[in-house]
PDB file of N, CA and C in Angstrom:
ATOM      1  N   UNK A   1       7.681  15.858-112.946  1.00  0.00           N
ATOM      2  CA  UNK A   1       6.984  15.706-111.676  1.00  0.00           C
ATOM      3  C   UNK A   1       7.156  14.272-111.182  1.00  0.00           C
ATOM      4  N   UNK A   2       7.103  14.228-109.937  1.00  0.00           N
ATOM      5  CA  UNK A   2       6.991  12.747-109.330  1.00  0.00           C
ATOM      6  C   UNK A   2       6.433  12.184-108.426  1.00  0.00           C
ATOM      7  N   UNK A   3       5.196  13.148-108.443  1.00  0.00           N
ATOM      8  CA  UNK A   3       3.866  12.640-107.569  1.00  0.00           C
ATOM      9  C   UNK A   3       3.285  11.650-107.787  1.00  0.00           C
ATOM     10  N   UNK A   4       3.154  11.511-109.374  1.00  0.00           N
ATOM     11  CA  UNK A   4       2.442  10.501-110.284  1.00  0.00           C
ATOM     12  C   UNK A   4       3.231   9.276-111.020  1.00  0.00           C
ATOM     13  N   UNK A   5       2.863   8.420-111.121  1.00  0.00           N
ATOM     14  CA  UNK A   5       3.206   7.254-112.220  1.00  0.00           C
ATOM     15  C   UNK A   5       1.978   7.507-113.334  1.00  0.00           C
ATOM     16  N   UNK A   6       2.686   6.629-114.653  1.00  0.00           N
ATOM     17  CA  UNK A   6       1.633   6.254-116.117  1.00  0.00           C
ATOM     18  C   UNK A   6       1.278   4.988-115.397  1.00  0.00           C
ATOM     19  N   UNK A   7       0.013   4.560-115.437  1.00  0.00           N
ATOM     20  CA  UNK A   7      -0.198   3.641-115.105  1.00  0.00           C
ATOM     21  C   UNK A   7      -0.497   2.683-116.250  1.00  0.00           C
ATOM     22  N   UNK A   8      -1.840   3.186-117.227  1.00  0.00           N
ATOM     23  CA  UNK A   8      -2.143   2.923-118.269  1.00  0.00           C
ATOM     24  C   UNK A   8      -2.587   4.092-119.594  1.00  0.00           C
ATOM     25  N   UNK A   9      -2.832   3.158-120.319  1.00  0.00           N
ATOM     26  CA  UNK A   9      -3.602   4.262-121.276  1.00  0.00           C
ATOM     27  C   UNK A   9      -4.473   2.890-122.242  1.00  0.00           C
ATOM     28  N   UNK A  10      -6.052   3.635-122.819  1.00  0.00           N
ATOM     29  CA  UNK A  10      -6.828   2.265-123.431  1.00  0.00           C
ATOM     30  C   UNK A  10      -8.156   2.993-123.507  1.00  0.00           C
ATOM     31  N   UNK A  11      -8.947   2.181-123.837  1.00  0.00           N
ATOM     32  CA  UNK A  11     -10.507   2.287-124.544  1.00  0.00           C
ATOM     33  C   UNK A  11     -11.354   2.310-122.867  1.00  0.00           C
ATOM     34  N   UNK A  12     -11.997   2.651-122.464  1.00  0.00           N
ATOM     35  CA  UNK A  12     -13.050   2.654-121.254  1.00  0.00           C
ATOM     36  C   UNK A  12     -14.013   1.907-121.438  1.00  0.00           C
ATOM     37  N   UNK A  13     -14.911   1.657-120.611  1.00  0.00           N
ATOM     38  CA  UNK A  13     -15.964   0.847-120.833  1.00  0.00           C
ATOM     39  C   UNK A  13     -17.068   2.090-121.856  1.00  0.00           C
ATOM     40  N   UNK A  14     -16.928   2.768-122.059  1.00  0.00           N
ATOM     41  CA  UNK A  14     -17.886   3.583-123.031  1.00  0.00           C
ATOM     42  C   UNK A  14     -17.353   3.900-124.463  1.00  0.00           C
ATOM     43  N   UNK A  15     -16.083   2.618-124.425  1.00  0.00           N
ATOM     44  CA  UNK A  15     -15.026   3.172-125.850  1.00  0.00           C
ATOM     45  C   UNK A  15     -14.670   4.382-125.663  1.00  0.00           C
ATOM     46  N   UNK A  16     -14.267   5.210-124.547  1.00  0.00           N
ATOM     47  CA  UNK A  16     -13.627   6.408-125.155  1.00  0.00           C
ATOM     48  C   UNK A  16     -12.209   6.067-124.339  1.00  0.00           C
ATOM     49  N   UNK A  17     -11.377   6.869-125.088  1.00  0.00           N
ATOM     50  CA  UNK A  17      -9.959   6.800-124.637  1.00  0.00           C
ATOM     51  C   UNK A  17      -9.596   7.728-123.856  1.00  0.00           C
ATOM     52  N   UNK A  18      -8.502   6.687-122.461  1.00  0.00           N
ATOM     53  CA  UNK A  18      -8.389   7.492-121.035  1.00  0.00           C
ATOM     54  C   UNK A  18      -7.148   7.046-121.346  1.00  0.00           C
ATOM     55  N   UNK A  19      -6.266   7.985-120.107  1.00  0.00           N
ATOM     56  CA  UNK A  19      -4.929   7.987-119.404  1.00  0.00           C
ATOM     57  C   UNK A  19      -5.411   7.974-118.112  1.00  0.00           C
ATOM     58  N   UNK A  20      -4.564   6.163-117.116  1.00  0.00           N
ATOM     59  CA  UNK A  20      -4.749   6.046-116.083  1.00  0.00           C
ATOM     60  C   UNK A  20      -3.066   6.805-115.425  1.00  0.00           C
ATOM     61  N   UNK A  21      -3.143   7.356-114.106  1.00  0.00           N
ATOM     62  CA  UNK A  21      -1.935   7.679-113.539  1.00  0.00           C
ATOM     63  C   UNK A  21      -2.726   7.774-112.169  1.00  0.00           C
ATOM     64  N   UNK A  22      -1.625   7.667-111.267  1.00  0.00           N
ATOM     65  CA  UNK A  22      -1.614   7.516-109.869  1.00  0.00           C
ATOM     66  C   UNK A  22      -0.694   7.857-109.108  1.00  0.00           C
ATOM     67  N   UNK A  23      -1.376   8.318-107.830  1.00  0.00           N
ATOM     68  CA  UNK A  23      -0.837   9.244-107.085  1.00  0.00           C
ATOM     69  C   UNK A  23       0.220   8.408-106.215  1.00  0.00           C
ATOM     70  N   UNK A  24       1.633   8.634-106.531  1.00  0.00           N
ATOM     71  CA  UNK A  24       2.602   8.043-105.633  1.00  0.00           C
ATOM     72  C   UNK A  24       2.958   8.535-104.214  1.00  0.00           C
ATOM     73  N   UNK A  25       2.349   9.499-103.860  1.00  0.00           N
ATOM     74  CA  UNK A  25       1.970   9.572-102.149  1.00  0.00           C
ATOM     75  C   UNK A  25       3.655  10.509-101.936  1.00  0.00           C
ATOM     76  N   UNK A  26       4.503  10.356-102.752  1.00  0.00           N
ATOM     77  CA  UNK A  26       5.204  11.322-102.958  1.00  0.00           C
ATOM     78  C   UNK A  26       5.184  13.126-103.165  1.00  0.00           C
ATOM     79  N   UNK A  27       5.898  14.079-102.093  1.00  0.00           N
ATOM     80  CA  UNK A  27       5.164  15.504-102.399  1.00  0.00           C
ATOM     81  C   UNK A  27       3.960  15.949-102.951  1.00  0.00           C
ATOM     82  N   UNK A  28       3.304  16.635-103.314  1.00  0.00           N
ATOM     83  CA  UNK A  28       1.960  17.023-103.506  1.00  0.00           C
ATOM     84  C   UNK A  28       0.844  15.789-103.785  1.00  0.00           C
ATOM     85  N   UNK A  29      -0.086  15.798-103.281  1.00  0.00           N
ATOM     86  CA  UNK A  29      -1.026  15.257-104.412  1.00  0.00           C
ATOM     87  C   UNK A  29      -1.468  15.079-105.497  1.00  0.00           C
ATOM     88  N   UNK A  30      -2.171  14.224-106.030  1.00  0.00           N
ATOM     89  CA  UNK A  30      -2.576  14.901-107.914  1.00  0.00           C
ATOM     90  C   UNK A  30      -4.023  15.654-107.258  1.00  0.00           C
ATOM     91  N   UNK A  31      -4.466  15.685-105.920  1.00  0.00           N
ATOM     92  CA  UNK A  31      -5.567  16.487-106.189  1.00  0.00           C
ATOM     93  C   UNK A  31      -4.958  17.729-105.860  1.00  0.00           C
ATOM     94  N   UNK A  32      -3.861  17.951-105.168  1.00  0.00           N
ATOM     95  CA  UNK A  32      -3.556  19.224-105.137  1.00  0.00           C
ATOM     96  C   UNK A  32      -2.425  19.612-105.935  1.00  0.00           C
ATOM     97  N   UNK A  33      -2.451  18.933-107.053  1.00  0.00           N
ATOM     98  CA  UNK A  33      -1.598  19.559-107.645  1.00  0.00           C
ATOM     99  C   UNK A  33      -1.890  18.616-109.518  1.00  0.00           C
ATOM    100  N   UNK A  34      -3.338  19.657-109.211  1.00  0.00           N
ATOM    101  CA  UNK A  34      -3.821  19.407-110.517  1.00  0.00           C
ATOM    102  C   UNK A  34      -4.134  19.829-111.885  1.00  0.00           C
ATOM    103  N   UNK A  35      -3.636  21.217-111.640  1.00  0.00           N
ATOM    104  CA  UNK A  35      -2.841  22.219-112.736  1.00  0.00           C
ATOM    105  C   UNK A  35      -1.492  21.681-113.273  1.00  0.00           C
ATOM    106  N   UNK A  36      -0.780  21.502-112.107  1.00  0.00           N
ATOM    107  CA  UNK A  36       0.467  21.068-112.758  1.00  0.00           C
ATOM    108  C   UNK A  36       0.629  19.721-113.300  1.00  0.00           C
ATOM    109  N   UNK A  37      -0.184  18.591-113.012  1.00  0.00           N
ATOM    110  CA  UNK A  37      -0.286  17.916-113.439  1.00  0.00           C
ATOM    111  C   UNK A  37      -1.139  17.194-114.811  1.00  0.00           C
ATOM    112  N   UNK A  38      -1.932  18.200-115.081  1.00  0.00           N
ATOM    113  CA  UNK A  38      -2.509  18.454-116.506  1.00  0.00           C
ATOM    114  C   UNK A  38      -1.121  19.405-117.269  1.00  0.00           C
ATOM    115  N   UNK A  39      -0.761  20.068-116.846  1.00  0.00           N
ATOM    116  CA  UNK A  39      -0.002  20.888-118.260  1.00  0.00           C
ATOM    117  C   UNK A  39       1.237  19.881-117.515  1.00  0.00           C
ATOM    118  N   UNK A  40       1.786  18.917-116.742  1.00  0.00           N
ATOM    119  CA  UNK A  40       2.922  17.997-117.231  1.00  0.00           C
ATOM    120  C   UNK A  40       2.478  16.937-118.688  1.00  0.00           C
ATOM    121  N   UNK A  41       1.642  15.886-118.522  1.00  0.00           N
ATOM    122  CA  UNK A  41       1.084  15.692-119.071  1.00  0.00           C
ATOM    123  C   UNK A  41       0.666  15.942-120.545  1.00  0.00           C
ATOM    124  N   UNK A  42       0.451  17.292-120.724  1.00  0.00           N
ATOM    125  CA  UNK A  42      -0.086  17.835-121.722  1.00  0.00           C
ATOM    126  C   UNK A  42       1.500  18.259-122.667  1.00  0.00           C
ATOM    127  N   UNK A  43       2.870  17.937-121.932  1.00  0.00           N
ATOM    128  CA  UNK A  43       3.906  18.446-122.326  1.00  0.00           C
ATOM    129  C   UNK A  43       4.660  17.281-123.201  1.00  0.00           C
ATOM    130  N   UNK A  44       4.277  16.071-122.583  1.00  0.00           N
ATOM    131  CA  UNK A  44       4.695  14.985-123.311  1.00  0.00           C
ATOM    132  C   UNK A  44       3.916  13.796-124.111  1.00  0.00           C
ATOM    133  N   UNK A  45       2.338  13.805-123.602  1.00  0.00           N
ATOM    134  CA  UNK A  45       1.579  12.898-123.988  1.00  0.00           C
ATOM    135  C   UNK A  45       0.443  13.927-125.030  1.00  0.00           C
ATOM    136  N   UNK A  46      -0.023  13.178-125.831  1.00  0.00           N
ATOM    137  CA  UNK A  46      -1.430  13.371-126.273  1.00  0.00           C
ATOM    138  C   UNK A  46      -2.772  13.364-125.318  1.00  0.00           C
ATOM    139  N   UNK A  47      -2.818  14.377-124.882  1.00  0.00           N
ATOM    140  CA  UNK A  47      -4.365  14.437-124.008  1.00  0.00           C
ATOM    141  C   UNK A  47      -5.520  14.638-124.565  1.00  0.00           C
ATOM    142  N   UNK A  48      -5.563  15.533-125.704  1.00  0.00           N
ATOM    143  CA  UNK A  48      -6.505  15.746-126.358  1.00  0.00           C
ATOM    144  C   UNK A  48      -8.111  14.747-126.621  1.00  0.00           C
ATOM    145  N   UNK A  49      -8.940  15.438-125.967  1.00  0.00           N
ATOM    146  CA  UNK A  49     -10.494  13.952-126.238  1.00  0.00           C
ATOM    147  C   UNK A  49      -9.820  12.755-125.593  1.00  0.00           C
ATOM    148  N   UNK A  50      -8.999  13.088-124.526  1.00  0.00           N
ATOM    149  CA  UNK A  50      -8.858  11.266-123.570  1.00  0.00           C
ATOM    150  C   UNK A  50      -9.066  11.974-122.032  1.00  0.00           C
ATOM    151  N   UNK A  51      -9.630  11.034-121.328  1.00  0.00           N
ATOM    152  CA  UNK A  51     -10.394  10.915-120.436  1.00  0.00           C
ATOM    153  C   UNK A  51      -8.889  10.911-118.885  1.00  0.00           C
ATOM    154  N   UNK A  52      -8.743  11.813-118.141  1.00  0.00           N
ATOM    155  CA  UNK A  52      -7.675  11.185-117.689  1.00  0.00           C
ATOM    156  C   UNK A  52      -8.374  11.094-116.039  1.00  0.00           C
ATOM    157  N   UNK A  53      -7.830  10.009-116.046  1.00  0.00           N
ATOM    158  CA  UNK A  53      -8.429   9.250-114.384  1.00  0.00           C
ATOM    159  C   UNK A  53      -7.004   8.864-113.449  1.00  0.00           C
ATOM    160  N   UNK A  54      -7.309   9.230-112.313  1.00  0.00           N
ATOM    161  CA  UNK A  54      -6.167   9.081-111.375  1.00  0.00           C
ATOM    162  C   UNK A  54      -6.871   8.219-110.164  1.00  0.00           C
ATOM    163  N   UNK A  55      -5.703   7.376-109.683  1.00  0.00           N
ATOM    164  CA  UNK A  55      -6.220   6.832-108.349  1.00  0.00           C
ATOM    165  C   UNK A  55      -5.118   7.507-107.320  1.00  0.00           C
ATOM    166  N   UNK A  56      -6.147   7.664-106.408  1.00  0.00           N
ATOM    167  CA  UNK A  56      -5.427   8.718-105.000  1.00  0.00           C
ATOM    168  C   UNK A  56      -4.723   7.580-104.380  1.00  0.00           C
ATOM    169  N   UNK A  57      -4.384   8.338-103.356  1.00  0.00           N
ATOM    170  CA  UNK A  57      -3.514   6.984-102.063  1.00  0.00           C
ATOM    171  C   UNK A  57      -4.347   6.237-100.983  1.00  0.00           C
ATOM    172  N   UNK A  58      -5.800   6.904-101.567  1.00  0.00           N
ATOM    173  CA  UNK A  58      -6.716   5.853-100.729  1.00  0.00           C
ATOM    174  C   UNK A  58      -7.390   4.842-101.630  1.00  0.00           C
ATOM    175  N   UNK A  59      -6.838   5.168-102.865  1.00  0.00           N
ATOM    176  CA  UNK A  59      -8.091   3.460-103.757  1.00  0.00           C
ATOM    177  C   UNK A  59      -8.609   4.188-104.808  1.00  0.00           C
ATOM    178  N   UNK A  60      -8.857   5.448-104.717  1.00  0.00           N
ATOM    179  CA  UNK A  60     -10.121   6.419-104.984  1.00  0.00           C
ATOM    180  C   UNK A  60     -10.011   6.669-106.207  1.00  0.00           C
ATOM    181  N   UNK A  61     -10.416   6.154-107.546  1.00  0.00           N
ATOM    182  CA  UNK A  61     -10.427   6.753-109.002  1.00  0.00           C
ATOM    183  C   UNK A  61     -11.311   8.084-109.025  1.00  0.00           C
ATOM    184  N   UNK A  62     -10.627   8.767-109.331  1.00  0.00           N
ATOM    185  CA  UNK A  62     -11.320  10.114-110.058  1.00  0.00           C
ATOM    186  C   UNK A  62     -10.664  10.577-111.324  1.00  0.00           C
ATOM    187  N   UNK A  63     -11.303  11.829-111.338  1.00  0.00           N
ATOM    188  CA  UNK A  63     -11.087  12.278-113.481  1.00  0.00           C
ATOM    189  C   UNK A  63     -10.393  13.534-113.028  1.00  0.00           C
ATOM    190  N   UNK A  64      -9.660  14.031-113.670  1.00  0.00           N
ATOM    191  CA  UNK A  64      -9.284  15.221-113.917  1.00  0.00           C
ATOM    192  C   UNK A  64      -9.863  15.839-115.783  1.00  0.00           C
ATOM    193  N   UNK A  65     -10.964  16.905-115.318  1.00  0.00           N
ATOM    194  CA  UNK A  65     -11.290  17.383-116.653  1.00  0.00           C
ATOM    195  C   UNK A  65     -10.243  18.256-116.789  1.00  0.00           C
ATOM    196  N   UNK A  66      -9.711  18.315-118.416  1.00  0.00           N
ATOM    197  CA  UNK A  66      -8.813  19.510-118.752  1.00  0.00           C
ATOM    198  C   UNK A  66      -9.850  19.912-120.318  1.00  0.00           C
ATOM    199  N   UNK A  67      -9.101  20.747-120.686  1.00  0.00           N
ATOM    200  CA  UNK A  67     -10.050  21.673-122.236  1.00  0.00           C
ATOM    201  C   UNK A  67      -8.930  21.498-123.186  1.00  0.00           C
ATOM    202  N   UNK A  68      -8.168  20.103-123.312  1.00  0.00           N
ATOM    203  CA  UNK A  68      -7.603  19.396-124.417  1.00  0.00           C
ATOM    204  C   UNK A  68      -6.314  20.470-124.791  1.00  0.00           C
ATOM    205  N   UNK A  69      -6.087  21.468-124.040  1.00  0.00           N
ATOM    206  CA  UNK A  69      -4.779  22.422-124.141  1.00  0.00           C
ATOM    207  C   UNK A  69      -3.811  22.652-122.905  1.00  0.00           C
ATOM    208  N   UNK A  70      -3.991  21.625-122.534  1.00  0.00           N
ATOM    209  CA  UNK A  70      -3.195  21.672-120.803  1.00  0.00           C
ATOM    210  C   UNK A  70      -3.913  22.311-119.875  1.00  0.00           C
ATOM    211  N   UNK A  71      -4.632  22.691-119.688  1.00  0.00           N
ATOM    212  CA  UNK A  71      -5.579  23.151-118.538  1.00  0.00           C
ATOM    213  C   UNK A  71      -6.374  22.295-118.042  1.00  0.00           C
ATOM    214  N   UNK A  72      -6.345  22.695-116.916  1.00  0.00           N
ATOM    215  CA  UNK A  72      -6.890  21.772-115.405  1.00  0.00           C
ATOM    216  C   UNK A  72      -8.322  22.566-115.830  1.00  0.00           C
ATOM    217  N   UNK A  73      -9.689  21.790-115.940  1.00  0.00           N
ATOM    218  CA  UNK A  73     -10.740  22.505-115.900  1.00  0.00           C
ATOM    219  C   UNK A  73     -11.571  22.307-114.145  1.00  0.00           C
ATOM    220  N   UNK A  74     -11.495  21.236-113.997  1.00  0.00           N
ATOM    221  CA  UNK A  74     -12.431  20.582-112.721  1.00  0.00           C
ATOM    222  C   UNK A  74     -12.134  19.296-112.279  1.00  0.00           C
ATOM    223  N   UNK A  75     -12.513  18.932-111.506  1.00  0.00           N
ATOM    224  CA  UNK A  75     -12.561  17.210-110.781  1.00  0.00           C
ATOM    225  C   UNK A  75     -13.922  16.429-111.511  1.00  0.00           C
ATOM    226  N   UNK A  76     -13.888  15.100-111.302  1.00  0.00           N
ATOM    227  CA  UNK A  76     -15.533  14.482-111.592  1.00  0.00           C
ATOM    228  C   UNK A  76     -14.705  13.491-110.939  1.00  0.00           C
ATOM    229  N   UNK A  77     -15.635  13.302-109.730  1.00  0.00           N
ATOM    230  CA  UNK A  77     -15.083  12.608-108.217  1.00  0.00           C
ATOM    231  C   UNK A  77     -15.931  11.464-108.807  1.00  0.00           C
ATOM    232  N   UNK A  78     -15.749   9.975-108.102  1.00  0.00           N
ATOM    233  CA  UNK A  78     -16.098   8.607-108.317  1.00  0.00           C
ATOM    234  C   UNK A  78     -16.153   8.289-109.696  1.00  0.00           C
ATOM    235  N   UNK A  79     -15.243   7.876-110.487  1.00  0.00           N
ATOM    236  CA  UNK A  79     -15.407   7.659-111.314  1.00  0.00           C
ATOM    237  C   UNK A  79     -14.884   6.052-111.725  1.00  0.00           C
ATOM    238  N   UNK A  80     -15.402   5.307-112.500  1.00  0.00           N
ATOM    239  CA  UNK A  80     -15.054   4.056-113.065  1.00  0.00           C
ATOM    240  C   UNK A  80     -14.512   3.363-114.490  1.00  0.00           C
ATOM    241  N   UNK A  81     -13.244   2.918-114.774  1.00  0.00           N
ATOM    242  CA  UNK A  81     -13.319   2.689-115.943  1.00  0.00           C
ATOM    243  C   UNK A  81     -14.036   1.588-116.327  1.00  0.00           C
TER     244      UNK A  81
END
């Protein structure tokens, strides 16, 4: 896919471990295209119990919840590392 960049990966302010990526404003969104972008993800990285947060093309950090098997579960909008 090439909607997204890795931006980072690290400890959060609550110690738990996230994957930062961001939306390159390129074809789809990561909000609309947030199935596919959990099972890309889930094809090459360790997701499992990490927190993954995306910034949109307006600034905007949010989470993408998945259920640690490549599935897109939900959004959790405003979020901060």
């Amino acid at each position: 896919m090439n909607n997204y960049n890795l931006v980072d990966t690290g400890i959060n302010r609550k110690s738990e471990p996230y994957i930062l990526i961001e939306d390159t404003g390129v074809g789809m969104s990561i909000t609309n295209a947030a199935e596919d972008v959990i099972r890309d993800l889930y094809g090459y990285l360790d997701i499992k119990g990490k927190h993954i947060y995306y910034t949109d093309t307006d600034g905007q950090t949010d989470e993408l919840l998945h259920d640690n098997n490549g599935n897109f579960i939900d959004f959790k909008f405003g979020n901060e590392l």
